[in-house]
Protein backbone atom coordinates (compact mmCIF):
# COMPACT_ATOMS: atom_id res chain seq x y z
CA UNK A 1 0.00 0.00 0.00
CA UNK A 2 1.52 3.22 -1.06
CA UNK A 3 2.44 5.62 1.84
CA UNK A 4 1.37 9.27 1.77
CA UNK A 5 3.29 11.22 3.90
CA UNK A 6 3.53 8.69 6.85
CA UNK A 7 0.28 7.68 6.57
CA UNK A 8 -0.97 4.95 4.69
CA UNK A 9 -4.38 5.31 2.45
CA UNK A 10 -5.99 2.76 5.06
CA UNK A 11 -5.28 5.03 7.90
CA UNK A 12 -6.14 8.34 5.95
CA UNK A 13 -9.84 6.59 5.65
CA UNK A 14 -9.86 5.77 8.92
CA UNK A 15 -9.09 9.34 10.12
CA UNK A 16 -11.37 10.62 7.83
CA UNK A 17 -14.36 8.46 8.48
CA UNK A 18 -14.31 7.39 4.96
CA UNK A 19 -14.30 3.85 3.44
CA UNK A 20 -11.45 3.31 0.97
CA UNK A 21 -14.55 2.01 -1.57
CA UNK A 22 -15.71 5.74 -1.39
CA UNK A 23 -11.63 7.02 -2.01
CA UNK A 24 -11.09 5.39 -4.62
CA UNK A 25 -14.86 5.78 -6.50
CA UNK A 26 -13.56 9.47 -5.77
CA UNK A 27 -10.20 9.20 -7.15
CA UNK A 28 -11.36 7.44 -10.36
CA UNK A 29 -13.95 10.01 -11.17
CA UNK A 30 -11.44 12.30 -10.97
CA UNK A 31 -9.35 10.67 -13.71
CA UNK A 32 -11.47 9.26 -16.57
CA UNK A 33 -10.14 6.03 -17.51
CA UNK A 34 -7.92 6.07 -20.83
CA UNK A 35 -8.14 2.19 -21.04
CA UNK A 36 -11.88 1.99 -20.42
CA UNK A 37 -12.64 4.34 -23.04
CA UNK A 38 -10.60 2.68 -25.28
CA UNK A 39 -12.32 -0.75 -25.26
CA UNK A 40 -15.86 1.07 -24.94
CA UNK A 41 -14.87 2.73 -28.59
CA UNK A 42 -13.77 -0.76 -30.07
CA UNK A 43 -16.57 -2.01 -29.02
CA UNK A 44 -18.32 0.45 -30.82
CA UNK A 45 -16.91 -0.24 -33.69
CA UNK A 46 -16.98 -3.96 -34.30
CA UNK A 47 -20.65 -3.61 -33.12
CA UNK A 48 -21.06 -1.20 -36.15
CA UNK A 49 -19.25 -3.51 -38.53
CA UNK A 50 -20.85 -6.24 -37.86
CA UNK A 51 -24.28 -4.15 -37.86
CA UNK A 52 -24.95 -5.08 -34.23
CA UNK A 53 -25.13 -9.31 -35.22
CA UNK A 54 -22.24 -9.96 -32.94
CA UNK A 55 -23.36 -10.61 -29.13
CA UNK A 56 -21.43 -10.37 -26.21
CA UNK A 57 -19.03 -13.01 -26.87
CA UNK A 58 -18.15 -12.79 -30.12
CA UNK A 59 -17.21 -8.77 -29.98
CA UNK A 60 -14.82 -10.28 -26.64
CA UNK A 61 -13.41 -12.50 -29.28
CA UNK A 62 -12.76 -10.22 -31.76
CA UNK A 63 -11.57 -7.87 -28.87
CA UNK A 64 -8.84 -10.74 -28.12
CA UNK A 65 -7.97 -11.05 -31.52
CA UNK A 66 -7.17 -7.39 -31.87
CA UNK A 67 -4.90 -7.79 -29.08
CA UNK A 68 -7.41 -6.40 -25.83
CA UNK A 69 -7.79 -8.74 -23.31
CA UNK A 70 -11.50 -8.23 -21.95
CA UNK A 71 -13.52 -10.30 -20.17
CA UNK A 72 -16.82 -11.10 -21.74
CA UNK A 73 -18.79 -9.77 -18.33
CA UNK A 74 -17.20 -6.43 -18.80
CA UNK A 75 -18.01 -6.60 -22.69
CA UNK A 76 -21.51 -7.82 -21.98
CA UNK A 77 -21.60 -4.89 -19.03
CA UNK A 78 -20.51 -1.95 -21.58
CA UNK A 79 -22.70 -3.32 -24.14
CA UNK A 80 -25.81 -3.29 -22.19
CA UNK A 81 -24.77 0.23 -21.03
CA UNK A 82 -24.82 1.25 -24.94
CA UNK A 83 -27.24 -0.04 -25.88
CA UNK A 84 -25.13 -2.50 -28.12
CA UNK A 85 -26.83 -5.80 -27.42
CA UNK A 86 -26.96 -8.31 -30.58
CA UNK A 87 -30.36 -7.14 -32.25
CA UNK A 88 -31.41 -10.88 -31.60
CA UNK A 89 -28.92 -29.12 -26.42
CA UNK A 90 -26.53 -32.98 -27.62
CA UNK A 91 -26.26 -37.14 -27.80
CA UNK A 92 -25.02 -38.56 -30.95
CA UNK A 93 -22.11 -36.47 -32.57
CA UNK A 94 -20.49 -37.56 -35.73
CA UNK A 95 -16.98 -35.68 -36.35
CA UNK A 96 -16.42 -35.66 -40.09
CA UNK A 97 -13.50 -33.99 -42.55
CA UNK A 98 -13.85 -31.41 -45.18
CA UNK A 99 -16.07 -32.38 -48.03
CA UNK A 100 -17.07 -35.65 -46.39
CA UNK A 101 -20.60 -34.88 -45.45
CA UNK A 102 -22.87 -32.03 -46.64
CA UNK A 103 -26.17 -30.72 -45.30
CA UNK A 104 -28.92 -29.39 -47.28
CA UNK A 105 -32.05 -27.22 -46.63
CA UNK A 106 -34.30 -25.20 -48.38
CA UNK A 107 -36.03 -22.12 -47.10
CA UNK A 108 -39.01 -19.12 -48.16
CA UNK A 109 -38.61 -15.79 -47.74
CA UNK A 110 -41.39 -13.33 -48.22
CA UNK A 111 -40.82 -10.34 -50.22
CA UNK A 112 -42.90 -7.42 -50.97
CA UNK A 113 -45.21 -8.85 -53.21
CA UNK A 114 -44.30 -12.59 -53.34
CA UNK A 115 -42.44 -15.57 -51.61
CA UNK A 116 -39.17 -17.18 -53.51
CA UNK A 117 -37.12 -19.59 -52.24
CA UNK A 118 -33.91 -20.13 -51.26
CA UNK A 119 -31.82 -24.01 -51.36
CA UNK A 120 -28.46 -24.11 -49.01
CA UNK A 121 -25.75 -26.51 -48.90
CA UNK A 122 -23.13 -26.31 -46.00
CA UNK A 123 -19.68 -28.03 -45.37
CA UNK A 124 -20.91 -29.53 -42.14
CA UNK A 125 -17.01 -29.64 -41.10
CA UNK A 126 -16.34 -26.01 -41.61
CA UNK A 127 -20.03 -24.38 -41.35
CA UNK A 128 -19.07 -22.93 -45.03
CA UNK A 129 -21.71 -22.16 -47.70
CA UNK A 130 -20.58 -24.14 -50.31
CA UNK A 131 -23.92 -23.76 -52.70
CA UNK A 132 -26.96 -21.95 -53.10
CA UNK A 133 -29.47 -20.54 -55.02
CA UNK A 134 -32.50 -18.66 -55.10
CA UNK A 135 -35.58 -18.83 -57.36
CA UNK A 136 -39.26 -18.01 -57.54
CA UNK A 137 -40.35 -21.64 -57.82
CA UNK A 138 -39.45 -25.09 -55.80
CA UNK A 139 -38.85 -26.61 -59.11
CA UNK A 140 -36.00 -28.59 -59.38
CA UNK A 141 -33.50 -26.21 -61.11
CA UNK A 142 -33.50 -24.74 -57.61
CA UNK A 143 -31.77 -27.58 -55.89
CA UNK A 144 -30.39 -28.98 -58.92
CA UNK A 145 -28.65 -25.35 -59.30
CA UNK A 146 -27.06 -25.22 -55.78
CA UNK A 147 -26.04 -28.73 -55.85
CA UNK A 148 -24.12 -28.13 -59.07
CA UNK A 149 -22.17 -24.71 -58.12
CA UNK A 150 -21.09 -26.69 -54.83
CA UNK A 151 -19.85 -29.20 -56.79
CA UNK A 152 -18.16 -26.72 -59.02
CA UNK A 153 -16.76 -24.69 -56.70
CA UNK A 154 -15.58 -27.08 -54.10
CA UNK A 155 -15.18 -30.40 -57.05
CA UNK A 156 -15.47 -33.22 -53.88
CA UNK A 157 -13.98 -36.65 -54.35
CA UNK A 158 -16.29 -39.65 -54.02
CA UNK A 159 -17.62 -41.21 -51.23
CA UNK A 160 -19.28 -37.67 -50.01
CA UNK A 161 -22.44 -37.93 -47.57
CA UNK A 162 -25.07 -35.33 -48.87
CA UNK A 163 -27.55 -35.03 -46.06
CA UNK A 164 -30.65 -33.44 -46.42
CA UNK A 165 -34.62 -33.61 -45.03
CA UNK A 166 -37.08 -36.13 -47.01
CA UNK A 167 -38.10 -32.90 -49.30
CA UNK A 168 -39.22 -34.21 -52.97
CA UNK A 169 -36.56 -31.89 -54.54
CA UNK A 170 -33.64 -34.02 -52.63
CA UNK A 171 -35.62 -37.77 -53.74
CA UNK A 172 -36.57 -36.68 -57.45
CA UNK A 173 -34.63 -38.54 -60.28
CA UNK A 174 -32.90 -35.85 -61.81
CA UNK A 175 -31.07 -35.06 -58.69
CA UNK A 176 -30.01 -38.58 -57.43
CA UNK A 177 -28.65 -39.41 -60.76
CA UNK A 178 -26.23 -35.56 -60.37
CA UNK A 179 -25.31 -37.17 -56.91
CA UNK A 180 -24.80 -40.97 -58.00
CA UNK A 181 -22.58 -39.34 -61.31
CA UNK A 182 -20.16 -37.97 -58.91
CA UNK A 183 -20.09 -40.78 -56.36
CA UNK A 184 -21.79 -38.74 -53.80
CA UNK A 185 -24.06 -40.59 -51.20
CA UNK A 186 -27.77 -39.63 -50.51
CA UNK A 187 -28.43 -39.46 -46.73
CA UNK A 188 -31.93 -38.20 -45.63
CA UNK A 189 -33.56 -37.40 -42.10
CA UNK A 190 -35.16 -40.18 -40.29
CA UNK A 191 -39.15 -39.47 -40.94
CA UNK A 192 -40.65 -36.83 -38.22
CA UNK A 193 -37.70 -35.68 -37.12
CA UNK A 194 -35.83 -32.62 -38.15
CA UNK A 195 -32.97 -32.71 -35.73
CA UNK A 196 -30.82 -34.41 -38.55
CA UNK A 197 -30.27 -31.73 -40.05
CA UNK A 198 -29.80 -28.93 -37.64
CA UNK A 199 -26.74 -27.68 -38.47
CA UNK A 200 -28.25 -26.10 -41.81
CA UNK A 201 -31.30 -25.10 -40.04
CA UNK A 202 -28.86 -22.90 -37.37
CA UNK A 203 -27.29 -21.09 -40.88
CA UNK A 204 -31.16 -20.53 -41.73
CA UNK A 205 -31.60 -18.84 -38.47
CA UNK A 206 -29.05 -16.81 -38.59
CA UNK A 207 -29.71 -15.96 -42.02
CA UNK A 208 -32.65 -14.47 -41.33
CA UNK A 209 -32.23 -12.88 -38.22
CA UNK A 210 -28.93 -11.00 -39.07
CA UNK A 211 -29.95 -10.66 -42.73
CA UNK A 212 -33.31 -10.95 -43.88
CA UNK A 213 -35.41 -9.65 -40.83
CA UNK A 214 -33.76 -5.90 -40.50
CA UNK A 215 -34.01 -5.17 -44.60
CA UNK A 216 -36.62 -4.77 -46.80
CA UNK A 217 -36.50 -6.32 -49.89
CA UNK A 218 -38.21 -4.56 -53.02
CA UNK A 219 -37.28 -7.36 -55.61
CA UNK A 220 -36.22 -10.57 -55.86
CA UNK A 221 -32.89 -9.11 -57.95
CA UNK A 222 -32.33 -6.91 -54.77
CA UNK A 223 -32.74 -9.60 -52.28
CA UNK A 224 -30.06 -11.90 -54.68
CA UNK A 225 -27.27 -9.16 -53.82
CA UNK A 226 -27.93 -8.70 -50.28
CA UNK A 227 -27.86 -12.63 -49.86
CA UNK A 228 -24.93 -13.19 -52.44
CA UNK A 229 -22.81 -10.03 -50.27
CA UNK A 230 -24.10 -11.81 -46.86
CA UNK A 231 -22.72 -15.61 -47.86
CA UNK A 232 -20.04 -14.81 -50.03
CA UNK A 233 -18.69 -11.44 -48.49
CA UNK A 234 -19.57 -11.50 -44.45
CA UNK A 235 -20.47 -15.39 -43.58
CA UNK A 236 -17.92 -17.35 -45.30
CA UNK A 237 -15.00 -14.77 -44.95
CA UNK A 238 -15.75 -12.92 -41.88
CA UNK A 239 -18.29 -14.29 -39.28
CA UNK A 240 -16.68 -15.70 -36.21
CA UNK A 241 -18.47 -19.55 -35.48
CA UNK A 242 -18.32 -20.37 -31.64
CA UNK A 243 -18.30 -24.28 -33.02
CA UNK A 244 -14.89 -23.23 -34.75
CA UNK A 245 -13.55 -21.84 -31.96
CA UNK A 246 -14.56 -18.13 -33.11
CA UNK A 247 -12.55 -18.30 -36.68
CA UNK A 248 -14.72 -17.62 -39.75
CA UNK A 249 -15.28 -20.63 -42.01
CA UNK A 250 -12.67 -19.24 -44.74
CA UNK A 251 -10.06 -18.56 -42.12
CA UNK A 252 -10.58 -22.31 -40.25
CA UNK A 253 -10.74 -23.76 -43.85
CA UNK A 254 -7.15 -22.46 -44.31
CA UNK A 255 -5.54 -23.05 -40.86
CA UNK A 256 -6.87 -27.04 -40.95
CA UNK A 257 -5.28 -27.51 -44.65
CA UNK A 258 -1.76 -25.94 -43.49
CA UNK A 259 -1.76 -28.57 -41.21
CA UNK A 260 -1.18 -32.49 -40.85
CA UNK A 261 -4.23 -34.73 -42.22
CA UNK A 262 -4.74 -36.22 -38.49
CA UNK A 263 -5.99 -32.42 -37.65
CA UNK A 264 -8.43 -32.79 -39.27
CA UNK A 265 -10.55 -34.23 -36.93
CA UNK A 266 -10.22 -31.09 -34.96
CA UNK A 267 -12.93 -29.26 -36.52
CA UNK A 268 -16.81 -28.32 -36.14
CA UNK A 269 -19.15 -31.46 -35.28
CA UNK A 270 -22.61 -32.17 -36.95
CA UNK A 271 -24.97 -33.13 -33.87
CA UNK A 272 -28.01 -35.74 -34.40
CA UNK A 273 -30.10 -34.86 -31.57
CA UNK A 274 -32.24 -37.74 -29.77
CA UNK A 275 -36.01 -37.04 -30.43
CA UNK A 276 -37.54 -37.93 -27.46
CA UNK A 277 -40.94 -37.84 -28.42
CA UNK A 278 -40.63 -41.47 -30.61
CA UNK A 279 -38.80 -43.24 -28.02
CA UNK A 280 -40.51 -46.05 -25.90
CA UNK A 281 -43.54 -47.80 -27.25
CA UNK A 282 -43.28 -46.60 -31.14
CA UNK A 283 -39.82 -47.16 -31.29
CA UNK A 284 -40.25 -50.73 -29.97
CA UNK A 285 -43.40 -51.25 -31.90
CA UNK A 286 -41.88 -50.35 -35.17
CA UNK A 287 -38.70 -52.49 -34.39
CA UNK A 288 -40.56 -55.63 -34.05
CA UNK A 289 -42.46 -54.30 -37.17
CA UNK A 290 -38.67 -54.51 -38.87
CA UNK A 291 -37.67 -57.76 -37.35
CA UNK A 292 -40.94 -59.83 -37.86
CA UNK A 293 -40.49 -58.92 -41.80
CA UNK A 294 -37.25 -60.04 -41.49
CA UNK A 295 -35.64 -56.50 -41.93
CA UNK A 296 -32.50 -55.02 -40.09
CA UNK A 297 -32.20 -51.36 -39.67
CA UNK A 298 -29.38 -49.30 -41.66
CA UNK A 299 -27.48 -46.48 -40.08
CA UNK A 300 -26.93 -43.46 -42.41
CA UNK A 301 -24.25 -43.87 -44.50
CA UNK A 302 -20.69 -42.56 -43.47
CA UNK A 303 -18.10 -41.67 -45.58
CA UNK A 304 -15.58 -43.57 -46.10
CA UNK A 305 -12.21 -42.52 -44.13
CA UNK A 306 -8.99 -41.30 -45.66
CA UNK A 307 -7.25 -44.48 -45.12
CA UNK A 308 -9.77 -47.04 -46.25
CA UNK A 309 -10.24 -44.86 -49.63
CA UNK A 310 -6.46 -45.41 -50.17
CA UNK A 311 -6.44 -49.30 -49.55
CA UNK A 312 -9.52 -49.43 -52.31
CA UNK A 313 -7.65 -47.36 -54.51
């Protein structure tokens, strides 16, 4: 404890019938906080960046990557103070590579005047957009077009798990035939239950919570460059996934290739979630449904590992 005078700061309180929580409230009012203000303005600014999608922890992780060590309570404490706040459960857990299982949804979005449609596919490893497309119609050029640019853009090798809800568009001909030409294999959600595929339904959320809710969309032309600049500019490149230990898709992407293949496994996780709902007397009465006809259950399909792809090479 520094001394002032001959008197410590503890004994200066006690002589003046002050508690040293008052003294030093005092002393810091007198002399604004240089530090404080400086981590309430970046604050500011990622918020702004990001147009205010970031909560709490992600502007603490960008904080930390700018070189500011701030604990999230203090972020979450300034923000609430601003007025900053983001405008906005697990059993079975299947770890996969890059390009070894994709996830598929399609969504509506209402416009002005009309609803169009929008079809997704995501690298379930690295949370990356690798397809989409939007169109007025659920016709199959709609999936059949976002299937094709992900195979374009990211050309996968055989063996690939597409994964997707039991939607017509995903069971029709033409599209099984696009999957079966390039090896890929068709996985679909078990009947009633939409937790399969709930990694591409998070992207939906956030899709339209950070993007679609707080614009207004005249056209469907306008509405294809706000979502083209959202996927292509801000989600892939620069949005920070907690599942990817806050790194944006593109930047996790890069750090797992410039390492050994065994890191690999490091990355995100695609989650099957238990629906509780069918379990007990259904489940039991539709297994000895299977069995009595003589049937045994399949698994979805995995795909195949690195090694056992060599050796059948």
């Amino acid at each position: 404890m520094p001394l002032q005078g001959g008197l410590s700061i503890e004994r200066m309180c006690d002589l003046a019938r002050v508690s040293r929580a008052s003294f030093y409230r005092s002393l810091k009012d007198q002399r604004p906080n240089e530090e404080e203000t400086e981590v309430r303005s970046a604050i500011q600014r990622i918020a702004v960046e990001h147009r205010r999608r970031y909560g709490y922890r992600r502007i603490g992780a960008e904080l930390r990557r700018r070189g500011m060590q701030v604990n999230h309570k203090r972020v979450l404490r300034m923000m609430r103070k601003d007025n900053l706040l983001a405008l906005r459960e697990r059993r079975f857990v299947v770890t996969t590579g890059m390009d070894q299982l994709w996830v598929a949804d399609i969504t509506y979005i209402r416009l002005k005047a009309e609803f169009v449609y929008l079809a997704v596919i995501l690298d379930a490893f690295s949370r990356k957009v690798v397809g989409w497309a939007l169109d007025r119609t659920l016709a199959n050029r709609l999936t059949i077009s976002a299937l094709e640019r992900a195979i374009a853009q990211r050309q996968p090798r055989p063996g690939l798990v597409h994964h997707s809800d039991r939607g017509f568009q995903y069971a029709r001909g033409e599209y099984v035939t696009i999957l079966e030409k390039f090896g890929i294999v068709s996985s679909m959600s078990r009947p009633a239950n939409p937790y399969d595929n709930a990694s591409c339904e998070s992207f939906m959320k956030t899709l339209k919570r950070e993007e679609i809710y707080a614009n207004r969309y005249e056209n469907l032309e306008q509405l294809r460059t706000n979502i083209e600049e959202f996927i292509e500019q801000y989600y892939n490149r620069h949005r920070l996934h907690s599942a990817l230990g806050y790194q944006s898709p593109d930047e996790f992407e890069r750090q797992i290739q410039g390492r050994s293949p065994e890191a690999s496994s490091l990355g995100a996780t695609v989650q099957l979630f238990e629906n509780k709902m069918n379990d007990g007397n259904e489940e039991k009465a539709s297994q000895r449904d299977d069995w009595g006809r003589g049937l045994k259950r399949r698994p979805l399909p995995q795909a195949p590992s690195p090694a056992r792809r060599c050796n059948e090479g």
